[in-house]
N, C-alpha and C. Protein backbone atom coordinates (compact mmCIF):
# COMPACT_ATOMS: atom_id res chain seq x y z
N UNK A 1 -17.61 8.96 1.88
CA UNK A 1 -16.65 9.85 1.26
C UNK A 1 -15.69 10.40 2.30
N UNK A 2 -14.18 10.24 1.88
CA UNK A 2 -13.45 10.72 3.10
C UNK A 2 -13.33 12.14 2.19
N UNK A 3 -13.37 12.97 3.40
CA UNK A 3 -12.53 14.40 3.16
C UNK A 3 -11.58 14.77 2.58
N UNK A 4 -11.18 15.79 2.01
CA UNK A 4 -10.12 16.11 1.20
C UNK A 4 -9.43 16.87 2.08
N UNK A 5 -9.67 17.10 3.26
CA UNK A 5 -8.55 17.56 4.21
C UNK A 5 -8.37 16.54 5.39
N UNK A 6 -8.27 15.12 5.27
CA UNK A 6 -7.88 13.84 5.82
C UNK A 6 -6.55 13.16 4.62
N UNK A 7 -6.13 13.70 3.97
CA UNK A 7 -4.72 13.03 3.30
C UNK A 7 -4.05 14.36 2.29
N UNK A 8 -3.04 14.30 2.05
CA UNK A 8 -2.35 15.27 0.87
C UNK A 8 -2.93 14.91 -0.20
N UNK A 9 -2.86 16.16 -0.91
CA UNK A 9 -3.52 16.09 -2.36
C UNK A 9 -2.83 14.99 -3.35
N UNK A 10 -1.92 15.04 -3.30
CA UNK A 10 -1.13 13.39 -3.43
C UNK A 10 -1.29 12.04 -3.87
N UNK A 11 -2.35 11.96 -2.38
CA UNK A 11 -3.31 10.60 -2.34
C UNK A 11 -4.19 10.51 -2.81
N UNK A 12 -4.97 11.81 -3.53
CA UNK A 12 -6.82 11.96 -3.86
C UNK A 12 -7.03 10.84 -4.73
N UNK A 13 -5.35 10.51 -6.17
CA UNK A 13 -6.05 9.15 -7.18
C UNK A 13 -6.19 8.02 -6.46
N UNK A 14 -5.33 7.47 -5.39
CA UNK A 14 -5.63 6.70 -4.86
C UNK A 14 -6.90 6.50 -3.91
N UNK A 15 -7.44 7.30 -3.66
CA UNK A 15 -8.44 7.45 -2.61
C UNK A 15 -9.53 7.27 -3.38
N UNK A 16 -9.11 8.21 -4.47
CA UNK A 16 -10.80 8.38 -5.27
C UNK A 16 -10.83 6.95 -5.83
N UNK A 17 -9.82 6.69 -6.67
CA UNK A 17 -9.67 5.51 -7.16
C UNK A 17 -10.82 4.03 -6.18
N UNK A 18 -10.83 4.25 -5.01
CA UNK A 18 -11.20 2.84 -4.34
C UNK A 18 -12.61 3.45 -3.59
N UNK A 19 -12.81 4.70 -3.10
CA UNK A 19 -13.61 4.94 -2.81
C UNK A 19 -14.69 5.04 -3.64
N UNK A 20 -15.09 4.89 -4.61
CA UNK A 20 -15.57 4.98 -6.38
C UNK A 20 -16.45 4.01 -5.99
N UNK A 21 -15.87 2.88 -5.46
CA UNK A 21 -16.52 1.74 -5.51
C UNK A 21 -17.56 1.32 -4.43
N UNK A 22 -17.59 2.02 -3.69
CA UNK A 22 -18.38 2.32 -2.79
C UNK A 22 -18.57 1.38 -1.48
N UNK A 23 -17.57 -0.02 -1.63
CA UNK A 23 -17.23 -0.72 -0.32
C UNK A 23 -16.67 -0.30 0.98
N UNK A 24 -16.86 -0.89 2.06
CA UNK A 24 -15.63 -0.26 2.88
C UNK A 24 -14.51 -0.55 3.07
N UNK A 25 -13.91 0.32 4.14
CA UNK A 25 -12.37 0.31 4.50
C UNK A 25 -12.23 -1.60 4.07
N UNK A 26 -12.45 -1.96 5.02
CA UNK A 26 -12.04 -3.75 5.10
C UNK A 26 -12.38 -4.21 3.74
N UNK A 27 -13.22 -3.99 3.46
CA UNK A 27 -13.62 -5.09 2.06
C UNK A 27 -12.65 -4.28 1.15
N UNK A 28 -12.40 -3.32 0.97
CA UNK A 28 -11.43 -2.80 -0.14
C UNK A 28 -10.06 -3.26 0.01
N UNK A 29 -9.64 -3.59 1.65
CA UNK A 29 -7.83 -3.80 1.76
C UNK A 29 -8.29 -5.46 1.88
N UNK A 30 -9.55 -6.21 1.56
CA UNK A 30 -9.49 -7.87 0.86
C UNK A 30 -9.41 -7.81 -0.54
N UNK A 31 -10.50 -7.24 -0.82
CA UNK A 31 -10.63 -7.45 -2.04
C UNK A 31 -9.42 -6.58 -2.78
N UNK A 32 -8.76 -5.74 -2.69
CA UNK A 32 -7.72 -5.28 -3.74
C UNK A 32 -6.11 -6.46 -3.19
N UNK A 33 -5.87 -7.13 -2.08
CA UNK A 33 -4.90 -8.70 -2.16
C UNK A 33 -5.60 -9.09 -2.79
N UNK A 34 -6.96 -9.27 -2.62
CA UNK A 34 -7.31 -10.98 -3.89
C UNK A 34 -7.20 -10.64 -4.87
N UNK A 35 -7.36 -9.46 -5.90
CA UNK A 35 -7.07 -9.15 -7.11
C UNK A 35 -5.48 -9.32 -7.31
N UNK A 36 -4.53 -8.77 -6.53
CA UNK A 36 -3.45 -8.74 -6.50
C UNK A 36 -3.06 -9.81 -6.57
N UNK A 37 -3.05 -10.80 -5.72
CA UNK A 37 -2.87 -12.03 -5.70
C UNK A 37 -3.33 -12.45 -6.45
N UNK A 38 -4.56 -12.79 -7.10
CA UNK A 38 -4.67 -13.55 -8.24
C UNK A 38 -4.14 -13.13 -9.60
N UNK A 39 -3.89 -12.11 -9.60
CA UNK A 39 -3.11 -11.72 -11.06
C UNK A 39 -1.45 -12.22 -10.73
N UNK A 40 -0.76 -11.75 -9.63
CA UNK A 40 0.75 -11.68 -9.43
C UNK A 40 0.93 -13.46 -9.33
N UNK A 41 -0.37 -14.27 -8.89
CA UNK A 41 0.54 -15.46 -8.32
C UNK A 41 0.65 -16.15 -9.28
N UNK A 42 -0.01 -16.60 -10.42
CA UNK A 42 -0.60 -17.33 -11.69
C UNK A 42 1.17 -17.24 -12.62
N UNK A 43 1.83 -15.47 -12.51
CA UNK A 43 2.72 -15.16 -13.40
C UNK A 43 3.85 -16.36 -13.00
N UNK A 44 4.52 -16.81 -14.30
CA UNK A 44 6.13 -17.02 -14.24
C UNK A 44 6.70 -16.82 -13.48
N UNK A 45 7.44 -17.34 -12.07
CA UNK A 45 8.42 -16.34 -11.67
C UNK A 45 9.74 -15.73 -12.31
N UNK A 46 10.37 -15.97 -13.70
CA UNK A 46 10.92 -16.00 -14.36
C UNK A 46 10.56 -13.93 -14.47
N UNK A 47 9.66 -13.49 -14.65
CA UNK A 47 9.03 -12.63 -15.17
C UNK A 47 9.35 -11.52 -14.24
N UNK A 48 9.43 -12.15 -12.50
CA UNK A 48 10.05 -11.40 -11.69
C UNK A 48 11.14 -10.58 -11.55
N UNK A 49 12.16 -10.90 -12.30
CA UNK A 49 13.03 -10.11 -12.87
C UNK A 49 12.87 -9.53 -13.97
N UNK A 50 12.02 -8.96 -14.62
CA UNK A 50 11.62 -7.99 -15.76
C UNK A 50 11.03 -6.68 -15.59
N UNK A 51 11.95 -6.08 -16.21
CA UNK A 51 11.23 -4.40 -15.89
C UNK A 51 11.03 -3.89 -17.28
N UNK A 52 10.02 -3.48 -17.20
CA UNK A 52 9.50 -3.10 -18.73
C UNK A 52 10.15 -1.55 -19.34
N UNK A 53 11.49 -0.52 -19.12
CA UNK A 53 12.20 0.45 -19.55
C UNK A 53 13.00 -0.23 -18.40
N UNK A 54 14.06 0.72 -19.49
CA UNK A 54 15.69 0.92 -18.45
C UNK A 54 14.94 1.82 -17.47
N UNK A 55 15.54 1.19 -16.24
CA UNK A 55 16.16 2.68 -15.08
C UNK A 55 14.31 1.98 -14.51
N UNK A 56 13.47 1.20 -14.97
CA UNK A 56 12.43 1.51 -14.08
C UNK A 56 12.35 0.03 -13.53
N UNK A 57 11.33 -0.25 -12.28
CA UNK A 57 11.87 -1.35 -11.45
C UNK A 57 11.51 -2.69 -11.62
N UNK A 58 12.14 -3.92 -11.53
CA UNK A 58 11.59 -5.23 -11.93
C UNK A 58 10.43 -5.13 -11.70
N UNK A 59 9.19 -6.27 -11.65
CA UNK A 59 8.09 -6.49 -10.67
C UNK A 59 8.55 -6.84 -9.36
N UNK A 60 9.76 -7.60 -9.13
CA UNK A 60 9.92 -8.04 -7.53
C UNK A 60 10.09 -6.55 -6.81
N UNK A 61 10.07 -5.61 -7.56
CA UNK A 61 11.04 -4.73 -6.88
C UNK A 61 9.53 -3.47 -6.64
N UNK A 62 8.88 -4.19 -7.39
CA UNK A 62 7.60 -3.23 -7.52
C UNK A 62 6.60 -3.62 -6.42
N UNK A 63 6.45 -5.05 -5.94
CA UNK A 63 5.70 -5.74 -4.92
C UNK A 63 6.54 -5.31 -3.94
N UNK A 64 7.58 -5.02 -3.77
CA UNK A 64 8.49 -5.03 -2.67
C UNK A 64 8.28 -3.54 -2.38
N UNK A 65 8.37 -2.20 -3.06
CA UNK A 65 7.63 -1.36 -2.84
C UNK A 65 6.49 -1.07 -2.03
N UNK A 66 5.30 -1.79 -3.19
CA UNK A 66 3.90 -1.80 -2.33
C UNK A 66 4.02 -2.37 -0.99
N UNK A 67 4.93 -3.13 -0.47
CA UNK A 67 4.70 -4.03 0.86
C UNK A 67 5.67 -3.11 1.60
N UNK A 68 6.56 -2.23 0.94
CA UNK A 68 6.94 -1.09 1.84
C UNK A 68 6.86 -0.12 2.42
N UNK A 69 5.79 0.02 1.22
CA UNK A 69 4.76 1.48 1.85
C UNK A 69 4.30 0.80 2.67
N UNK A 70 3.28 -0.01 2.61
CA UNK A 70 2.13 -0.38 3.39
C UNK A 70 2.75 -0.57 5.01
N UNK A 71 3.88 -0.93 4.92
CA UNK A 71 4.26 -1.32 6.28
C UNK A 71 4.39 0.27 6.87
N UNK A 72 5.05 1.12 6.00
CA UNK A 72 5.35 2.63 6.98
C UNK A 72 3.88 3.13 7.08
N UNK A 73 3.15 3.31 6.54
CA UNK A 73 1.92 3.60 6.01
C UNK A 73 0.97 2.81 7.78
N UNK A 74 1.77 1.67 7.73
CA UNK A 74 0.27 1.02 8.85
C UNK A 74 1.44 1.45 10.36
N UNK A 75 2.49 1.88 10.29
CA UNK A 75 3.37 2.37 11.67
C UNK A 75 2.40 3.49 11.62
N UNK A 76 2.03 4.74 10.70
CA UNK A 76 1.51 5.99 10.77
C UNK A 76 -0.21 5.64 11.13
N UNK A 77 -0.63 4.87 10.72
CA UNK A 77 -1.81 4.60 11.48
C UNK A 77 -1.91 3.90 12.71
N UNK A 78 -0.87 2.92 13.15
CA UNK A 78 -1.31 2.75 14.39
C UNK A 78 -0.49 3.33 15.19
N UNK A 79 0.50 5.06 15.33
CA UNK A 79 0.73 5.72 15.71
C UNK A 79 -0.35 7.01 15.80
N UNK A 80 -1.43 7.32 14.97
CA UNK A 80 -2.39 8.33 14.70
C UNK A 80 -3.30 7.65 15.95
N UNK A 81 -3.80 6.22 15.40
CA UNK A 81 -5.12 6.04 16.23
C UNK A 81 -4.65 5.58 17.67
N UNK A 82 -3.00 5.87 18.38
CA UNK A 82 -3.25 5.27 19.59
C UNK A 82 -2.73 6.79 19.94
N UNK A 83 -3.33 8.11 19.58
CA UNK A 83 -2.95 9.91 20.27
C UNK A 83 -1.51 9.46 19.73
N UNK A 84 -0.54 8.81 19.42
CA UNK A 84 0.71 9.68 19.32
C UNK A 84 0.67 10.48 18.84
N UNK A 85 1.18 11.96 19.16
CA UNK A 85 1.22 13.29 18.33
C UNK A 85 2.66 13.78 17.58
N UNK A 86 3.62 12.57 17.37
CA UNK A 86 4.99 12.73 17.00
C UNK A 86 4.67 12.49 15.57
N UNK A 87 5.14 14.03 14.93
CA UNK A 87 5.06 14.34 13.44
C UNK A 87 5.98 13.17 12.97
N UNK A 88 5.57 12.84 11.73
CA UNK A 88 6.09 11.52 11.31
C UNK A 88 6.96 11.84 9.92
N UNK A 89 8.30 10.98 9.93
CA UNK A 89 8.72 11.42 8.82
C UNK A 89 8.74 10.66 7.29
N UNK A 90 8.58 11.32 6.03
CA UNK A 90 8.42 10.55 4.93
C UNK A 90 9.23 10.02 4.74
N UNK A 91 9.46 9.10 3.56
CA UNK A 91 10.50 7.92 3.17
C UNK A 91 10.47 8.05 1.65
N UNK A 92 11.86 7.52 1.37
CA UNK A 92 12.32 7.83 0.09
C UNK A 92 12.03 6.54 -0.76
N UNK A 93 10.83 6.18 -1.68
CA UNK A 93 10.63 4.79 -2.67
C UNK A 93 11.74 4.59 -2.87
N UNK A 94 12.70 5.84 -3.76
CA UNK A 94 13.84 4.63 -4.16
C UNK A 94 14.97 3.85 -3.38
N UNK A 95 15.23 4.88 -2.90
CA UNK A 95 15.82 4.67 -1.54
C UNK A 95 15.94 3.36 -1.30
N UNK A 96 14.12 3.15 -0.73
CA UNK A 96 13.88 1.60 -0.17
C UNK A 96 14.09 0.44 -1.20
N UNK A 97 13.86 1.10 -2.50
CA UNK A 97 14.09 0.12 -3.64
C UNK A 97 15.47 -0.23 -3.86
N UNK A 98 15.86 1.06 -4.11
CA UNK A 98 17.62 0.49 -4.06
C UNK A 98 18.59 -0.56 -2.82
N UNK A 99 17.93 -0.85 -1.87
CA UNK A 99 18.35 -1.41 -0.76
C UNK A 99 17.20 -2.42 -0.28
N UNK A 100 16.19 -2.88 -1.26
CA UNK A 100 15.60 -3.92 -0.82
C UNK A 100 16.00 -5.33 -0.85
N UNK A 101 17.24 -5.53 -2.18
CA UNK A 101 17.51 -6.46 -2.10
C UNK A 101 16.41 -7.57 -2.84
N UNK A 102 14.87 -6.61 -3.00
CA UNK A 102 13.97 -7.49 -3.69
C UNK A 102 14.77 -8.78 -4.89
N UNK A 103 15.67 -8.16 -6.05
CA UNK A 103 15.91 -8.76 -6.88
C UNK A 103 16.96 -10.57 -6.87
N UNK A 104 17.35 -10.15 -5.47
CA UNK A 104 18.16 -11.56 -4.90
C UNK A 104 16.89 -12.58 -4.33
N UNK A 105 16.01 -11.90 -3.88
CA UNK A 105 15.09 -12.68 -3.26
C UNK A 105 13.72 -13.75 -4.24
N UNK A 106 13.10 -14.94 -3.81
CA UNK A 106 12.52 -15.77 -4.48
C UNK A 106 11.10 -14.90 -4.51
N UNK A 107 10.62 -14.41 -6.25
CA UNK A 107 9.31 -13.98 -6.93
C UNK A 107 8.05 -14.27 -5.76
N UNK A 108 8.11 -15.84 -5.62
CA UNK A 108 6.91 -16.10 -4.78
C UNK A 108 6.85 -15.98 -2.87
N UNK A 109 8.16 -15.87 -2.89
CA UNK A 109 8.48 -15.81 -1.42
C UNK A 109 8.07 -13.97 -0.90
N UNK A 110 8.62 -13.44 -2.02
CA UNK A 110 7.69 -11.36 -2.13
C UNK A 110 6.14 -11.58 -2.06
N UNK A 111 5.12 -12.48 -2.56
CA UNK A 111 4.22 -12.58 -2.68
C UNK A 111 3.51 -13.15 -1.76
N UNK A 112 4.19 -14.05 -0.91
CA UNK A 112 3.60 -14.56 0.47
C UNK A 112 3.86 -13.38 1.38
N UNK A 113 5.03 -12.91 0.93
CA UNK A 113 5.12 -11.77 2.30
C UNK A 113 4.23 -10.82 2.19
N UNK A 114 3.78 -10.17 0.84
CA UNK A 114 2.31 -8.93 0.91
C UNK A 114 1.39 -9.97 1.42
N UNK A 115 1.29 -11.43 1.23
CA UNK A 115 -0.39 -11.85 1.41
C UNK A 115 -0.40 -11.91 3.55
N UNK A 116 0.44 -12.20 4.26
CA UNK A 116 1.13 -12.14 5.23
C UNK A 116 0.89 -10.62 5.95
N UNK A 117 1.65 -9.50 5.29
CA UNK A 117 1.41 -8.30 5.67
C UNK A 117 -0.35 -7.56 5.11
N UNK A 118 -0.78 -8.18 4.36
CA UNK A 118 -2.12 -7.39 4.07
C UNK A 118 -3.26 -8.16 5.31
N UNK A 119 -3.00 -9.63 5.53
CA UNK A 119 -3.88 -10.09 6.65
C UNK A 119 -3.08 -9.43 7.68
N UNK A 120 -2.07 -9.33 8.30
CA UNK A 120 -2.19 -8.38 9.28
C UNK A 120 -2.21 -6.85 9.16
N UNK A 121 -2.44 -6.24 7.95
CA UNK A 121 -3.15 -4.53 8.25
C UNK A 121 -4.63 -4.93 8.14
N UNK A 122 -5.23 -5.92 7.99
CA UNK A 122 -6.47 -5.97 7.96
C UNK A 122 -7.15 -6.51 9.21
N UNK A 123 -5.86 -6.79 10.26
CA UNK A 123 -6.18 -7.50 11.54
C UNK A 123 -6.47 -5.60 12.11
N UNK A 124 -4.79 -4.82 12.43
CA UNK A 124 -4.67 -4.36 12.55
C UNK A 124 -5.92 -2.68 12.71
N UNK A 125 -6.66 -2.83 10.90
CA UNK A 125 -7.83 -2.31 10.61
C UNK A 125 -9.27 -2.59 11.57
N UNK A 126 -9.06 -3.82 11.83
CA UNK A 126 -10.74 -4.20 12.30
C UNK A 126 -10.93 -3.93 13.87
N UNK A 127 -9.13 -3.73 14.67
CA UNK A 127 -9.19 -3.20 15.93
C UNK A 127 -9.42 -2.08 16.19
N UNK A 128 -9.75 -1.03 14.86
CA UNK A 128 -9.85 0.20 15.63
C UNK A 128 -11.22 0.56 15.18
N UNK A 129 -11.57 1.60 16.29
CA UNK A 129 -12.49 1.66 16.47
C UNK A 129 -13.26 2.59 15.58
N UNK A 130 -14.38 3.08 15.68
CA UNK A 130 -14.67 4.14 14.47
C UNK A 130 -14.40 5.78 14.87
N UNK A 131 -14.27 6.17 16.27
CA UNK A 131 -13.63 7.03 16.60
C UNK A 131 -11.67 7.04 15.93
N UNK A 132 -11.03 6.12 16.26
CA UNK A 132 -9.94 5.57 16.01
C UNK A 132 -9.85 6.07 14.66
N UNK A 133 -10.58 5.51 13.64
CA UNK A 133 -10.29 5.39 12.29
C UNK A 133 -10.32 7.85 11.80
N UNK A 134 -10.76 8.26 12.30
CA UNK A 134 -11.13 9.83 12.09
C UNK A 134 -9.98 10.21 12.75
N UNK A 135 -9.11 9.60 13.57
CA UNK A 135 -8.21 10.43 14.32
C UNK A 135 -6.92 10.93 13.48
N UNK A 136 -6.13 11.90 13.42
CA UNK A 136 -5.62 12.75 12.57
C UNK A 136 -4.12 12.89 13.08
N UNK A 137 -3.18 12.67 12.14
CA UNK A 137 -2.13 12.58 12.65
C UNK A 137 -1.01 13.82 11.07
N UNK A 138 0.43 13.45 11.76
CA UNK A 138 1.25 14.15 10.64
C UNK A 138 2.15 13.23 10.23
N UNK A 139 2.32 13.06 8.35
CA UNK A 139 3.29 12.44 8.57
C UNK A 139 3.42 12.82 6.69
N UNK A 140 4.98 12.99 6.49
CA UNK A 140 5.27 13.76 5.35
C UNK A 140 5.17 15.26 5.91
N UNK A 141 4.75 15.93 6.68
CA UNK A 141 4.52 16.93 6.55
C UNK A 141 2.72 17.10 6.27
N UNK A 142 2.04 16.24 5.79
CA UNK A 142 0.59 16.42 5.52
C UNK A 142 -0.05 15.38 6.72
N UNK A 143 -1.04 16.40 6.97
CA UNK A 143 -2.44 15.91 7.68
C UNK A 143 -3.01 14.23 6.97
N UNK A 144 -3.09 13.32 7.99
CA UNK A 144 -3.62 12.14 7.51
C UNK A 144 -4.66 11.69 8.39
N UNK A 145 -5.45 10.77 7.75
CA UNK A 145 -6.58 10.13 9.23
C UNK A 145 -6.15 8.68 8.66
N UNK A 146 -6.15 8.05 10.07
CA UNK A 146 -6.04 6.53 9.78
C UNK A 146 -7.08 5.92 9.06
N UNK A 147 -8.01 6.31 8.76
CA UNK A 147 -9.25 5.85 7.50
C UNK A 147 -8.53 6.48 6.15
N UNK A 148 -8.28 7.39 6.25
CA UNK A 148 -7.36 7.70 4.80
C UNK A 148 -6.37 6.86 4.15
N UNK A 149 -5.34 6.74 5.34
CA UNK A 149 -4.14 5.66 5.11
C UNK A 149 -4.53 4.03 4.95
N UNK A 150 -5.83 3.40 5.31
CA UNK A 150 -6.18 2.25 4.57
C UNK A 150 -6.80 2.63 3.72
N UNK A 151 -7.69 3.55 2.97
CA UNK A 151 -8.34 3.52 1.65
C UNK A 151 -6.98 3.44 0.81
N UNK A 152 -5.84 4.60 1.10
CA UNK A 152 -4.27 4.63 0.25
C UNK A 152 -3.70 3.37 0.21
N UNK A 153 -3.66 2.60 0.98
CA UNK A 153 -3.46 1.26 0.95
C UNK A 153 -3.74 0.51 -0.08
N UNK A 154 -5.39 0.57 -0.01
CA UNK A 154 -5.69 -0.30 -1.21
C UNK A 154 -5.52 0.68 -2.45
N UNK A 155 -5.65 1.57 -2.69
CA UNK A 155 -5.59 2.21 -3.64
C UNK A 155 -3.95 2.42 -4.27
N UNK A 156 -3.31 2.38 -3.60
CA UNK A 156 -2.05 2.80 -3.78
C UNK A 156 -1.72 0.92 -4.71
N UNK A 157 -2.16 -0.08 -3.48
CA UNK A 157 -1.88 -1.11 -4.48
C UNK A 157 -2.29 -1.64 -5.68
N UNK A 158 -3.71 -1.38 -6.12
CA UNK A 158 -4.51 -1.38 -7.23
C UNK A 158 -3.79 -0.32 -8.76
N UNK A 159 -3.36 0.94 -8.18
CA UNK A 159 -2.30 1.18 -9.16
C UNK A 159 -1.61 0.70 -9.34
N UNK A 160 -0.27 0.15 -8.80
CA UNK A 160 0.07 -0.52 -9.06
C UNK A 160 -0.12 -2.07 -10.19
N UNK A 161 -0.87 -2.43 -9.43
CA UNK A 161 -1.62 -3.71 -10.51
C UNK A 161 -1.65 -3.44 -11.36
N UNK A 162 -2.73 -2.06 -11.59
CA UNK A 162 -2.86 -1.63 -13.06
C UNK A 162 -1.45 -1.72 -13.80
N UNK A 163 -0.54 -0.73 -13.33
CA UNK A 163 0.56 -0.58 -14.08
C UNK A 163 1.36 -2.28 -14.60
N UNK A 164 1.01 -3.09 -13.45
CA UNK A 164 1.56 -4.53 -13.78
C UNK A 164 0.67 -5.20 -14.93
N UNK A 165 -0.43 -4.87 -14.64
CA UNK A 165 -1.58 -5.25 -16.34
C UNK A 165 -1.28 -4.52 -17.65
N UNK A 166 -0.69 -3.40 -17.40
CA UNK A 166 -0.35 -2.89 -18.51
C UNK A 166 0.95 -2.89 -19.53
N UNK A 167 2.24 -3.27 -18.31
CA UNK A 167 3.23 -2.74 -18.60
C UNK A 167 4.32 -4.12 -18.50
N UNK A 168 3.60 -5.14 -17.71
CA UNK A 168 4.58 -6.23 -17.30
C UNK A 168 4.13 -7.30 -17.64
N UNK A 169 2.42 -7.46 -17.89
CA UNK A 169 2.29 -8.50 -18.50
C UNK A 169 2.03 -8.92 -20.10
């Protein structure tokens, strides 16, 4: 069980969400790509351009998200676990959405790039150490531990999914 003063209250669905399951850090940031991947790769790419309401984001634009966090998300952990003490600043989803450009880009070519970026936060994950993983950093403005920011990882992407099981397929 991670602590509730290791991430913003923010993160707790995501956290609780994966911690539930009672695996660890590593097996949760495999096993929530292979779910991912096996649901996202099977789809149409045709489908990649579909957003289920006005104003809300294709799926390319939704994978392109998740692979955006995850990338600022793994700068803030391997800035926490190597002592940097430089408060870190948050980032704006839409922001990154509006300027990803996801929607010009090829459905399956977004999907190699999360499978690409999740083997390396999972490289990234297995180098640190277990001191490493407790170490405590700032970023948003809230207290994080680099064990927090991979449980959010997978958790953050598993919502997602959900919402793609519910809403896109």
């Amino acid at each position: 069980m991670i602590p509730e003063n290791e991430y913003a209250p923010y993160y707790k669905q995501y956290v609780k969400m994966i911690e539930s399951n009672g695996k660890s850090l590593l097996d949760n940031l495999y096993d929530s790509q292979k779910d991912f991947e096996n649901t996202l790769r099977y789809i149409n790419k045709e489908k990649g351009d579909f957003a289920y309401a006005e104003g809300k984001w294709t799926l390319k634009e939704l994978i392109q998200h998740v692979i955006d966090t995850e990338r600022v998300f793994c700068y803030r952990a391997l800035c926490f676990a190597r002592n940097d003490k430089t408060e870190l600043p948050g980032f704006d989803q839409d922001l990154f959405a509006d300027h990803s450009k996801a929607n010009q880009r090829e459905y399956y070519d977004i999907l190699d790039e999360m499978d690409a970026l999740r083997i390396s936060t999972i490289h990234l994950f297995e180098s640190f150490s277990d001191k490493d993983l407790l170490k405590i950093g700032i970023g948003s403005g809230n207290k994080m531990s680099v064990r927090a920011l991979g449980f959010i990882f997978s958790g953050h992407q598993t919502h997602h999914l959900n919402i793609v099981k519910e809403r896109y397929l």
